[in-house]
PDB file of N, CA and C in Angstrom:
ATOM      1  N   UNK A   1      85.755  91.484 107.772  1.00  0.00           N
ATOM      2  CA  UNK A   1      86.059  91.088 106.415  1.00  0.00           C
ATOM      3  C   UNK A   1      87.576  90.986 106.268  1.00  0.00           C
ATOM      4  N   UNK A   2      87.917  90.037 106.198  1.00  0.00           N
ATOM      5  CA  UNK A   2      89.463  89.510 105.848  1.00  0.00           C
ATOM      6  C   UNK A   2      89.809  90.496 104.044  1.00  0.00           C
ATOM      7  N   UNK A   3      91.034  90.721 103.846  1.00  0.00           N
ATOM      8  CA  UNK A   3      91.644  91.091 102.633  1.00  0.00           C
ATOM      9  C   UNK A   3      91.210  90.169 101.527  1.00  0.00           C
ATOM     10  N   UNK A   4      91.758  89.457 101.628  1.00  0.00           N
ATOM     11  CA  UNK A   4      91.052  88.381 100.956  1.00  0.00           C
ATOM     12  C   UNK A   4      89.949  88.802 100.358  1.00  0.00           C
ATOM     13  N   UNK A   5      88.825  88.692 100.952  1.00  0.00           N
ATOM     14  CA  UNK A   5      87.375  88.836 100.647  1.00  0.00           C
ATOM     15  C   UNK A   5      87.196  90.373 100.424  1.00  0.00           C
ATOM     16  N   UNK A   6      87.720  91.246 100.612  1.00  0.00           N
ATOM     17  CA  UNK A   6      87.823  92.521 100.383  1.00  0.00           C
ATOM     18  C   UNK A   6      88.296  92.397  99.072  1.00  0.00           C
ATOM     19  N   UNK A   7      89.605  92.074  98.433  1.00  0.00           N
ATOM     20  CA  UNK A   7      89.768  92.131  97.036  1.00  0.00           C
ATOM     21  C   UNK A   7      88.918  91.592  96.374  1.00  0.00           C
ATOM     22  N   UNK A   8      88.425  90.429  96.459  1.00  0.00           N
ATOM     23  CA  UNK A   8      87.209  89.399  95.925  1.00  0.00           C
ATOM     24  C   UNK A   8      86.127  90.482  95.442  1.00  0.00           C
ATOM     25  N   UNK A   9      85.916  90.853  96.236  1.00  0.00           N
ATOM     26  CA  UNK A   9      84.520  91.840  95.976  1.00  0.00           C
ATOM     27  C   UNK A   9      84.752  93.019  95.472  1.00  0.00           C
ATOM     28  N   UNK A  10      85.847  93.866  95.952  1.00  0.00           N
ATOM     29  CA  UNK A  10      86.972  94.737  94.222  1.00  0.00           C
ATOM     30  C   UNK A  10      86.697  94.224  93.206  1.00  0.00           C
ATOM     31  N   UNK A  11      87.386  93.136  93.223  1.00  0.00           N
ATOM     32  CA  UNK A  11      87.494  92.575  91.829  1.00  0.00           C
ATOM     33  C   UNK A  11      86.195  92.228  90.944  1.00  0.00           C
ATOM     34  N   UNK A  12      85.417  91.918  91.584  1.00  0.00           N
ATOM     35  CA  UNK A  12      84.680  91.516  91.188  1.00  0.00           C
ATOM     36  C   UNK A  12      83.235  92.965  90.894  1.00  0.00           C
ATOM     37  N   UNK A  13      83.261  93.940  91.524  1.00  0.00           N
ATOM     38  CA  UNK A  13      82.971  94.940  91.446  1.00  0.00           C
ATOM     39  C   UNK A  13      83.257  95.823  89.732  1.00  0.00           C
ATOM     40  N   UNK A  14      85.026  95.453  89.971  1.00  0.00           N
ATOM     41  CA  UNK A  14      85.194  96.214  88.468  1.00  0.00           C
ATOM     42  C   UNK A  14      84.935  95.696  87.323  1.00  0.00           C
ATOM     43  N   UNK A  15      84.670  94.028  87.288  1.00  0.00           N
ATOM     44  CA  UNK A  15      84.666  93.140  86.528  1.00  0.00           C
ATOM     45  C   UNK A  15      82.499  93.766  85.921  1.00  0.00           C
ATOM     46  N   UNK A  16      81.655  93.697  86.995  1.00  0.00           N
ATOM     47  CA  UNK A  16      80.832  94.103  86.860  1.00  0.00           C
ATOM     48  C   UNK A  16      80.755  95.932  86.033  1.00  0.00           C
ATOM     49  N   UNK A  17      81.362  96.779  86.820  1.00  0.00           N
ATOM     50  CA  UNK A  17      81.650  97.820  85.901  1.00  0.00           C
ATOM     51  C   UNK A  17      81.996  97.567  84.940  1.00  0.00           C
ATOM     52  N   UNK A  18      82.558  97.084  84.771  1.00  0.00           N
ATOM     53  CA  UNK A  18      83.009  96.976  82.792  1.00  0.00           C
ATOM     54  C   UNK A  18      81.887  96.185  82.302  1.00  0.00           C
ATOM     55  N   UNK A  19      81.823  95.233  82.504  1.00  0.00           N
ATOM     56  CA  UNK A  19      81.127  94.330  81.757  1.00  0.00           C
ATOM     57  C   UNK A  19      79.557  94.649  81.268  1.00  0.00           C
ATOM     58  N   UNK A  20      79.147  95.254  82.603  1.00  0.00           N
ATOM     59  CA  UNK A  20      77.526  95.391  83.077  1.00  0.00           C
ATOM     60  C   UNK A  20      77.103  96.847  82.705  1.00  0.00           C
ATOM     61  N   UNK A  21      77.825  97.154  84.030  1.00  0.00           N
ATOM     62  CA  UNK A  21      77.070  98.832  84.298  1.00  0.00           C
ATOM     63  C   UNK A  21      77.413  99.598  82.664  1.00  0.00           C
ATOM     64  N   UNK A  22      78.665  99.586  82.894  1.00  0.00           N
ATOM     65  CA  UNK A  22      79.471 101.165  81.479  1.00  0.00           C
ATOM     66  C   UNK A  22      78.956 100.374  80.140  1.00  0.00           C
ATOM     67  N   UNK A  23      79.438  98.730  80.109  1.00  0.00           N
ATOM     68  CA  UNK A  23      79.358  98.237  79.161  1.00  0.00           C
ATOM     69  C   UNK A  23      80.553  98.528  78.267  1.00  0.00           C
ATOM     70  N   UNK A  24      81.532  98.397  78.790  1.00  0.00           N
ATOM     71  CA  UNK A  24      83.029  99.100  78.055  1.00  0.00           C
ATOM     72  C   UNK A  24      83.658  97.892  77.743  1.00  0.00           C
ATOM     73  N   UNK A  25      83.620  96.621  78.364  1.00  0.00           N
ATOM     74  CA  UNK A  25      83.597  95.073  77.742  1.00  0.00           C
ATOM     75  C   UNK A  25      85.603  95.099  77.465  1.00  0.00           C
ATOM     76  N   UNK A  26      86.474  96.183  78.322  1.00  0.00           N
ATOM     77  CA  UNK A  26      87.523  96.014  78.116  1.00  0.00           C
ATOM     78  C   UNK A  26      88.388  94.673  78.183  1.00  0.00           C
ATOM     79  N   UNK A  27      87.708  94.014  79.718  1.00  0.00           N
ATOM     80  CA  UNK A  27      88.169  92.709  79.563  1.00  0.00           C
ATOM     81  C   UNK A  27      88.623  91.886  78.411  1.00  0.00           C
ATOM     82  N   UNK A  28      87.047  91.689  77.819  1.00  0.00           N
ATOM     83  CA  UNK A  28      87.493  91.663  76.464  1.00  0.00           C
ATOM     84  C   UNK A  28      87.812  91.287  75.270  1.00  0.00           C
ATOM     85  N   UNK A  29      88.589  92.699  75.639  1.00  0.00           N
ATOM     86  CA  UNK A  29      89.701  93.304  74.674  1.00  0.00           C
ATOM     87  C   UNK A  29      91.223  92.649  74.984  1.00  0.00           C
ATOM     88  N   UNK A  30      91.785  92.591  73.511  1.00  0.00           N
ATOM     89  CA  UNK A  30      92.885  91.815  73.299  1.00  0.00           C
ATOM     90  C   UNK A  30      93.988  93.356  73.759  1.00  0.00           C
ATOM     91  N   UNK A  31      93.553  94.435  73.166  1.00  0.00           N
ATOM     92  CA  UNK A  31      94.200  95.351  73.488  1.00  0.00           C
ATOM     93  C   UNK A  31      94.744  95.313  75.392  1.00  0.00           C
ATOM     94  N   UNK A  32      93.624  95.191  75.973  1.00  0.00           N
ATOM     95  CA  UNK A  32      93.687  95.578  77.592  1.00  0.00           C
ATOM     96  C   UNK A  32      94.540  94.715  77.430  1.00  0.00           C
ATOM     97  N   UNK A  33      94.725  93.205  77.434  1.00  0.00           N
ATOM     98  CA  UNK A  33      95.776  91.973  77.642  1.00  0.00           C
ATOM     99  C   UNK A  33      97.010  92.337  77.328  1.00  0.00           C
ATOM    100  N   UNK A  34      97.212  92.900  76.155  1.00  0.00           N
ATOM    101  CA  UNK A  34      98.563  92.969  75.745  1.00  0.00           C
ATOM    102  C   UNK A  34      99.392  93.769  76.287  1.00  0.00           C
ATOM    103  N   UNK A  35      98.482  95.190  76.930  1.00  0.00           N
ATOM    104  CA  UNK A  35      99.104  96.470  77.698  1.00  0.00           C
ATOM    105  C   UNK A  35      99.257  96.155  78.882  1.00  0.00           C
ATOM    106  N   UNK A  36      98.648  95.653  79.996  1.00  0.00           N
ATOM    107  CA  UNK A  36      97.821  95.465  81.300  1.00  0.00           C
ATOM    108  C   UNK A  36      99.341  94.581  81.652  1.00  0.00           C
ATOM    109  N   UNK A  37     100.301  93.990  81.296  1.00  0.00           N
ATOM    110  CA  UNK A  37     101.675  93.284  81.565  1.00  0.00           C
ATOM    111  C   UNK A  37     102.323  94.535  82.454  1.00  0.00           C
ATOM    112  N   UNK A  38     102.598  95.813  81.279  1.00  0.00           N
ATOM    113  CA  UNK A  38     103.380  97.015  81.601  1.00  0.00           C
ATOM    114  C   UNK A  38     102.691  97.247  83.153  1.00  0.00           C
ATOM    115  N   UNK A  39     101.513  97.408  83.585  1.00  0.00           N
ATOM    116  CA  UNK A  39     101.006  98.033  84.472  1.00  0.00           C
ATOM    117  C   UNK A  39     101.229  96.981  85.657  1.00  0.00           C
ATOM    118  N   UNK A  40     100.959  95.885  85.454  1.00  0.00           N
ATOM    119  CA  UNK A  40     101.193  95.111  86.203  1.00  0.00           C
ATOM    120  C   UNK A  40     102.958  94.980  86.720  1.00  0.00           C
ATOM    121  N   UNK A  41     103.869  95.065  85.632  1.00  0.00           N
ATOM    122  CA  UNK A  41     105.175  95.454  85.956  1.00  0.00           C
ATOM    123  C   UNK A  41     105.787  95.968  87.324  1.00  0.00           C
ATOM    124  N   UNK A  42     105.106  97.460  86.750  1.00  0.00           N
ATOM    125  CA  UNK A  42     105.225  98.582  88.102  1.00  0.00           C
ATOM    126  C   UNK A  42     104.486  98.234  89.320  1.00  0.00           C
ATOM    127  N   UNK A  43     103.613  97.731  89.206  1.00  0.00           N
ATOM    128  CA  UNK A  43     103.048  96.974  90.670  1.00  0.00           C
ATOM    129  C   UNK A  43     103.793  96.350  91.067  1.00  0.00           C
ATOM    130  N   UNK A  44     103.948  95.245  90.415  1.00  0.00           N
ATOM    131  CA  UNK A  44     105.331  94.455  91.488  1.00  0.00           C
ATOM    132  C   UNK A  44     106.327  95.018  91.616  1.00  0.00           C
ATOM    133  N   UNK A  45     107.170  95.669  91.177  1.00  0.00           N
ATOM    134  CA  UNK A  45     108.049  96.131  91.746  1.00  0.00           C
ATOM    135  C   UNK A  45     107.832  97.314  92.964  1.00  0.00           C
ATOM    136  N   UNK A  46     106.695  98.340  92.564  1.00  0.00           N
ATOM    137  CA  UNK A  46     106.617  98.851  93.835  1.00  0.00           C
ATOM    138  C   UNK A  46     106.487  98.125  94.758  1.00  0.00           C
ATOM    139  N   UNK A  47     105.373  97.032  94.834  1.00  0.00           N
ATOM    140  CA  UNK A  47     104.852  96.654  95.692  1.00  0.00           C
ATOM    141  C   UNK A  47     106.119  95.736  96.793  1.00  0.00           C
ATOM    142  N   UNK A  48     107.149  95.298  95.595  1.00  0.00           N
ATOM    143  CA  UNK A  48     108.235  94.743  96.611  1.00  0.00           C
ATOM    144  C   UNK A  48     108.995  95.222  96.967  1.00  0.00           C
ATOM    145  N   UNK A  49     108.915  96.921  96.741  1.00  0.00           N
ATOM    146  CA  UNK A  49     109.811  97.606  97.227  1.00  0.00           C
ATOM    147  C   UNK A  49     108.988  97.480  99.010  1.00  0.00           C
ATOM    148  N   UNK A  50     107.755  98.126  99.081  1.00  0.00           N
ATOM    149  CA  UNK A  50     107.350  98.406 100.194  1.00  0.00           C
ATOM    150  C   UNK A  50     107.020  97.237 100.979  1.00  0.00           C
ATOM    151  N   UNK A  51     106.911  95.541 100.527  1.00  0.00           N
ATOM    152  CA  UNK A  51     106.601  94.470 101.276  1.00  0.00           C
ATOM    153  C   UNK A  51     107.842  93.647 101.775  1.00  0.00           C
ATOM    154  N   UNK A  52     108.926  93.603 100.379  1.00  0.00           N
ATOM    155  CA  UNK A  52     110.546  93.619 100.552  1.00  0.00           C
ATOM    156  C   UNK A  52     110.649  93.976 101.621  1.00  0.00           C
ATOM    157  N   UNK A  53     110.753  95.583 101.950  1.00  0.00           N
ATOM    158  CA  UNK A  53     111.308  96.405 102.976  1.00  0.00           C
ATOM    159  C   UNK A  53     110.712  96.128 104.242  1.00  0.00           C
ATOM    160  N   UNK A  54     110.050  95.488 104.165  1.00  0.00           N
ATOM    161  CA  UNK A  54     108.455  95.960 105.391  1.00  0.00           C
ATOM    162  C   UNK A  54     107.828  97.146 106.119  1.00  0.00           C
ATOM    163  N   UNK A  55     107.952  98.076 104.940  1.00  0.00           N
ATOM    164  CA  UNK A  55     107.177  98.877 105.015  1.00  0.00           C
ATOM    165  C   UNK A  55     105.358  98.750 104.959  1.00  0.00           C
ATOM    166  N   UNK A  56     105.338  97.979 104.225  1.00  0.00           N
ATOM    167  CA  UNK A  56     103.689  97.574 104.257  1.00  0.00           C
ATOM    168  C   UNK A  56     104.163  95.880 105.024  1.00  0.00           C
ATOM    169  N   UNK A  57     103.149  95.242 105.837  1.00  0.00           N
ATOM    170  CA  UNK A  57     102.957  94.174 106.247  1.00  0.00           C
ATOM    171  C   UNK A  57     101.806  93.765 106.545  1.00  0.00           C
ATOM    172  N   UNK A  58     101.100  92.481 106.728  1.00  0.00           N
ATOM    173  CA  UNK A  58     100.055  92.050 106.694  1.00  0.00           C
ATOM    174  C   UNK A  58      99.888  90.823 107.597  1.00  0.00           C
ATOM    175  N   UNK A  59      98.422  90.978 107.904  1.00  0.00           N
ATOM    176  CA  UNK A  59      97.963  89.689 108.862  1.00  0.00           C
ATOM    177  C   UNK A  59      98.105  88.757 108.044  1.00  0.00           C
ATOM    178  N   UNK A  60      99.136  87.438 108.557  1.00  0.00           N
ATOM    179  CA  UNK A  60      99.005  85.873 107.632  1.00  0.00           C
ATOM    180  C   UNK A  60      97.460  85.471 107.626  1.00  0.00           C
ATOM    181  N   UNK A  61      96.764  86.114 108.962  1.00  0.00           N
ATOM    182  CA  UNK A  61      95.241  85.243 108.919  1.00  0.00           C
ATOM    183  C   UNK A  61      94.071  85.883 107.679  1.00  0.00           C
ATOM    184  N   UNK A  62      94.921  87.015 107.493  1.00  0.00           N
ATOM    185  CA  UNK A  62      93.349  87.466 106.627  1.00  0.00           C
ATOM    186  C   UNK A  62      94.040  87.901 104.975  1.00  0.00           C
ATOM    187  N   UNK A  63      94.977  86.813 104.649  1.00  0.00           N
ATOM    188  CA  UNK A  63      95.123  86.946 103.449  1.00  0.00           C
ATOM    189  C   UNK A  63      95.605  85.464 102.670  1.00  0.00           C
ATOM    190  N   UNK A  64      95.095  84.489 101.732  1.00  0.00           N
ATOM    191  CA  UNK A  64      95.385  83.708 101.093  1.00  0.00           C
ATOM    192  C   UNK A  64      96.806  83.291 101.571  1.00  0.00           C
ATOM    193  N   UNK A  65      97.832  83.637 101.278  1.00  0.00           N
ATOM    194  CA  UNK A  65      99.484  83.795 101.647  1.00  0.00           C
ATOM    195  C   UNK A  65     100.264  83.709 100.320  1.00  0.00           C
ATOM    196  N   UNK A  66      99.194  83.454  99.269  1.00  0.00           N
ATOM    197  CA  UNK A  66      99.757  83.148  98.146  1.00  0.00           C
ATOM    198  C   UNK A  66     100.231  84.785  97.346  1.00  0.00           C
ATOM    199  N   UNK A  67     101.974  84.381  96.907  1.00  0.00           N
ATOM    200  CA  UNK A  67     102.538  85.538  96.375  1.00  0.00           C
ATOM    201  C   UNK A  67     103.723  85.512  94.952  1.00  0.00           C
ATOM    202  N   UNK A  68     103.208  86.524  95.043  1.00  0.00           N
ATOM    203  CA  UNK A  68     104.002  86.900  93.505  1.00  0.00           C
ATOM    204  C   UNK A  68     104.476  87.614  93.649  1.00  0.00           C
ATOM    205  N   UNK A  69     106.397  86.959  93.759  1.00  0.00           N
ATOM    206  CA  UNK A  69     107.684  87.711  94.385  1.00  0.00           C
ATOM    207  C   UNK A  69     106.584  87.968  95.759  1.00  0.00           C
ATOM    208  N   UNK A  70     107.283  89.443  96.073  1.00  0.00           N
ATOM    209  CA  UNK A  70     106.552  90.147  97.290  1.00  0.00           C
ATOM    210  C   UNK A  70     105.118  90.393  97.815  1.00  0.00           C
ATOM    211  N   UNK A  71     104.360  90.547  96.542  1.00  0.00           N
ATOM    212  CA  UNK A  71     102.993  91.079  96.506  1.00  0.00           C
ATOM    213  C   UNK A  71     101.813  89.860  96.539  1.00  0.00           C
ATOM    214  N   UNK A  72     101.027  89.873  97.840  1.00  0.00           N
ATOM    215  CA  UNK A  72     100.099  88.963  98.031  1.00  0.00           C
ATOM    216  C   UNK A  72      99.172  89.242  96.803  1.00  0.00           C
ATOM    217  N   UNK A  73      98.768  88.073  96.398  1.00  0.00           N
ATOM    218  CA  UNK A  73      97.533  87.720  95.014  1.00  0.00           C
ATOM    219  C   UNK A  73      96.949  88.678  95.457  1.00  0.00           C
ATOM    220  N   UNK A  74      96.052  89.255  96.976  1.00  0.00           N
ATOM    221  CA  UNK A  74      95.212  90.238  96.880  1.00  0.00           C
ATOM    222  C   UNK A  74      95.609  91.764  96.289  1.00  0.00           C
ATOM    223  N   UNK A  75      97.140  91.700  96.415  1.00  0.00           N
ATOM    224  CA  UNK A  75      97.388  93.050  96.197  1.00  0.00           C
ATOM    225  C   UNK A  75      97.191  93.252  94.754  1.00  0.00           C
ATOM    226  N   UNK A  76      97.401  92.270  94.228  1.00  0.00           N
ATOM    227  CA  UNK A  76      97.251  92.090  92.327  1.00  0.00           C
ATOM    228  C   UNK A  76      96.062  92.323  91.933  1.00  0.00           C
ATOM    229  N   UNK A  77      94.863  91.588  92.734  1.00  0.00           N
ATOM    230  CA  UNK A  77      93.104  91.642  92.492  1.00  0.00           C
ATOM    231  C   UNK A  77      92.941  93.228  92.433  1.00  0.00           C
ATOM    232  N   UNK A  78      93.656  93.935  93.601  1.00  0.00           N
ATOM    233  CA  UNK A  78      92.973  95.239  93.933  1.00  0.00           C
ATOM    234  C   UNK A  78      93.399  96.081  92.993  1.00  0.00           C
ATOM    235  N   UNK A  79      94.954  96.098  92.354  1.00  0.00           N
ATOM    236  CA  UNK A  79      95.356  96.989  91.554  1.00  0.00           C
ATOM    237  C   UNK A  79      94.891  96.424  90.286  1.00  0.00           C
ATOM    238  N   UNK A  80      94.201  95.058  89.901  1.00  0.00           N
ATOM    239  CA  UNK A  80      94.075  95.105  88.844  1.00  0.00           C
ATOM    240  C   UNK A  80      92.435  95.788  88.834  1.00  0.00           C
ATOM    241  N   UNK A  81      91.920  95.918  89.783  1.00  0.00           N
ATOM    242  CA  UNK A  81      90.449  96.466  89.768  1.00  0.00           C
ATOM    243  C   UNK A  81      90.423  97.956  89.516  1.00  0.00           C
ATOM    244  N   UNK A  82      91.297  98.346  90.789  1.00  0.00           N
ATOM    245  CA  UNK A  82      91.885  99.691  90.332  1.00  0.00           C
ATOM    246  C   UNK A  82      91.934 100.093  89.033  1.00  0.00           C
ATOM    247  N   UNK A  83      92.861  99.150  88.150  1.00  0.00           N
ATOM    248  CA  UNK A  83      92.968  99.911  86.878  1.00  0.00           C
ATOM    249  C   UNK A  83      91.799  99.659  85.767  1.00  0.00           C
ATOM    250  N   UNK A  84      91.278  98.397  85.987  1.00  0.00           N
ATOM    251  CA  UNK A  84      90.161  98.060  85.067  1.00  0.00           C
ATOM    252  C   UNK A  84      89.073  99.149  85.798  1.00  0.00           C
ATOM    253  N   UNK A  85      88.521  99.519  86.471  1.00  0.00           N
ATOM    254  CA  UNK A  85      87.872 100.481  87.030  1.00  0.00           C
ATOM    255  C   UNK A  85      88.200 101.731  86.600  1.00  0.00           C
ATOM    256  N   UNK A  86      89.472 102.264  86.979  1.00  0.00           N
ATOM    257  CA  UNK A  86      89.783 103.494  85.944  1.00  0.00           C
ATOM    258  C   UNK A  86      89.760 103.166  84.156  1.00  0.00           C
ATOM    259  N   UNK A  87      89.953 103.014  83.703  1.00  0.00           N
ATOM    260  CA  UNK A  87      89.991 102.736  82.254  1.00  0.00           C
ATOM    261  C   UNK A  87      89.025 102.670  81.391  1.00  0.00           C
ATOM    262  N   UNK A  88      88.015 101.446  82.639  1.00  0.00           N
ATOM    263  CA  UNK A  88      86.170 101.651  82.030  1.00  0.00           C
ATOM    264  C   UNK A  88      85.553 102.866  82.256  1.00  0.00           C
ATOM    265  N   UNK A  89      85.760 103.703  83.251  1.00  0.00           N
ATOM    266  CA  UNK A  89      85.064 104.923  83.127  1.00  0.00           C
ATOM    267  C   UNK A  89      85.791 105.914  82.305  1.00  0.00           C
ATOM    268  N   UNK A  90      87.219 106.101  82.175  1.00  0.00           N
ATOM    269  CA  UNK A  90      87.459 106.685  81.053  1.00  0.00           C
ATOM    270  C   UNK A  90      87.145 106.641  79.610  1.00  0.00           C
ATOM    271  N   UNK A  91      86.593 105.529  79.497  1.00  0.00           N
ATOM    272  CA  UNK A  91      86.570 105.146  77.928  1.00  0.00           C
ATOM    273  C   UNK A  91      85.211 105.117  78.013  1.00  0.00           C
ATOM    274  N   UNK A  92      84.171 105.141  78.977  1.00  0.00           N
ATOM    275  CA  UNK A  92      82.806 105.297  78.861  1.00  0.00           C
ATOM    276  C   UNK A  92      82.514 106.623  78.575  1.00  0.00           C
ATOM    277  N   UNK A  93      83.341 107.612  79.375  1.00  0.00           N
ATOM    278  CA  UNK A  93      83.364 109.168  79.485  1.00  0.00           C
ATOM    279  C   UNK A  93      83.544 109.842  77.767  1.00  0.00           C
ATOM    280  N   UNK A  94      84.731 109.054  77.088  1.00  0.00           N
ATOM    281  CA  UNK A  94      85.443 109.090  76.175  1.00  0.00           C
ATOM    282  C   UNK A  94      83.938 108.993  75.585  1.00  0.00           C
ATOM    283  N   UNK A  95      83.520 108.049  75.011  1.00  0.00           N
ATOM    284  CA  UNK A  95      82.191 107.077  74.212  1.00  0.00           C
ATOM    285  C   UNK A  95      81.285 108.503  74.424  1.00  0.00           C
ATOM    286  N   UNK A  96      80.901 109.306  75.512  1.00  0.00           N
ATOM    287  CA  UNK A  96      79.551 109.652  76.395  1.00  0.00           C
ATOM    288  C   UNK A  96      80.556 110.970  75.075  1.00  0.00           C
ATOM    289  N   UNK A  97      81.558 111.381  75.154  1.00  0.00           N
ATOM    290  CA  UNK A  97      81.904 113.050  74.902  1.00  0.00           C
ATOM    291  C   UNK A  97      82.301 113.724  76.095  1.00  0.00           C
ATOM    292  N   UNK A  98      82.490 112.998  77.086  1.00  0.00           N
ATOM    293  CA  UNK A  98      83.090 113.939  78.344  1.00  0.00           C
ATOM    294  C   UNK A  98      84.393 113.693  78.360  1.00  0.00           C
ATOM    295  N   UNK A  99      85.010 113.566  77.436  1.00  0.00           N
ATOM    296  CA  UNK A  99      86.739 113.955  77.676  1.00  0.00           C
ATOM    297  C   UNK A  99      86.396 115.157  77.066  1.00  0.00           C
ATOM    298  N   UNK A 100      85.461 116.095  76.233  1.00  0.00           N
ATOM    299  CA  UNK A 100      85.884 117.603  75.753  1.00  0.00           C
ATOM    300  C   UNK A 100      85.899 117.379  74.445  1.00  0.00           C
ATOM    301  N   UNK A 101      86.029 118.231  74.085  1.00  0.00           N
ATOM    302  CA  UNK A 101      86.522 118.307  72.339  1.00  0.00           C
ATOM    303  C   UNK A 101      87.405 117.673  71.715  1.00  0.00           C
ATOM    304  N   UNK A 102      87.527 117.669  70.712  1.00  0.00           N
ATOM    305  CA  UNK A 102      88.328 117.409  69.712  1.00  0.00           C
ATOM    306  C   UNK A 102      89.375 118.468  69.644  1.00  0.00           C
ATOM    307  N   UNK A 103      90.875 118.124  69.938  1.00  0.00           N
ATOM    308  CA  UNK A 103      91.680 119.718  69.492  1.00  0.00           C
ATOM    309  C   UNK A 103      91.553 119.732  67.970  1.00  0.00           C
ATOM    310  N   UNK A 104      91.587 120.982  67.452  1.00  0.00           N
ATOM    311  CA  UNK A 104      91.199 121.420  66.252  1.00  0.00           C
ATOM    312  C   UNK A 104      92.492 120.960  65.221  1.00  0.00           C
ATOM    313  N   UNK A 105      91.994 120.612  64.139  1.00  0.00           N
ATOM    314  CA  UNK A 105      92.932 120.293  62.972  1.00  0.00           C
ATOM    315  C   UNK A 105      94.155 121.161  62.684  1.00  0.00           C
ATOM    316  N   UNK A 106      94.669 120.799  62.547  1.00  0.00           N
ATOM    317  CA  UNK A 106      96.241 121.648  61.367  1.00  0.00           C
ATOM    318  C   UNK A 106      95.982 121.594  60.289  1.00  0.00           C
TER     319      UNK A 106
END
C-alpha cells in the first residue's frame, strides 16, 4: 500500500466516523471550518520544519508529489483525519456524559 492510498483510506475512515458511526456531523459544521485553518497552520510549519530539514523523507513512488510548501497532500489527509477523528469522539463522549461532570456553580 503506497502513502497515498494509506491517507485515502484515513481520510476517508474519519470522514465515516463523523458522519456515520458517532454521528457528530462536524464536517458540517461552519464552526470546524473556521477553526481547522489554526490547526492546519501548525502542521505546516512543523511539517516543514522536519521535510525542509530532511529529517522526515519519502518515496517519490508512493506518494502523489503534490505539496503544500513542504508537506505532501498526504501529510495534510492524515493530520486532517487525525484531528477530525479526535474531535468526533470527543464531542460524542461530551454528547454520551463521558467528559464527567459539570464543575459546580459559584
Amino acid at each position: 500500500m503506497t502513502y497515498t492510498e494509506a491517507a485515502a483510506v484515513g481520510l476517508a475512515g474519519a470522514l465515516l466516523l463523523d458522519l456515520v458511526v458517532l454521528g457528530t456531523r462536524l464536517v458540517a459544521s461552519r464552526t470546524f471550518w473556521i477553526t481547522y485553518p489554526i490547526v492546519l497552520a501548525g502542521q505546516l510549519i512543523v511539517n516543514g520544519l522536519l521535510t525542509g530539514r530532511r529529517i522526515v523523507r519519502y518515496n517519490p513512488h508512493a506518494i502523489i508529489g503534490w505539496r503544500f510548501g513542504y508537506a505532501p497532500v498526504e501529510d495534510l489527509a492524515f493530520g486532517f483525519a487525525l484531528v477530525l477523528s479526535t474531535l468526533s469522539l470527543w464531542v460524542w463522549l461530551g454528547r454520551r456524559g463521558a467528559a464527567g461532570s459539570a464543575p459546580p456553580e459559584s
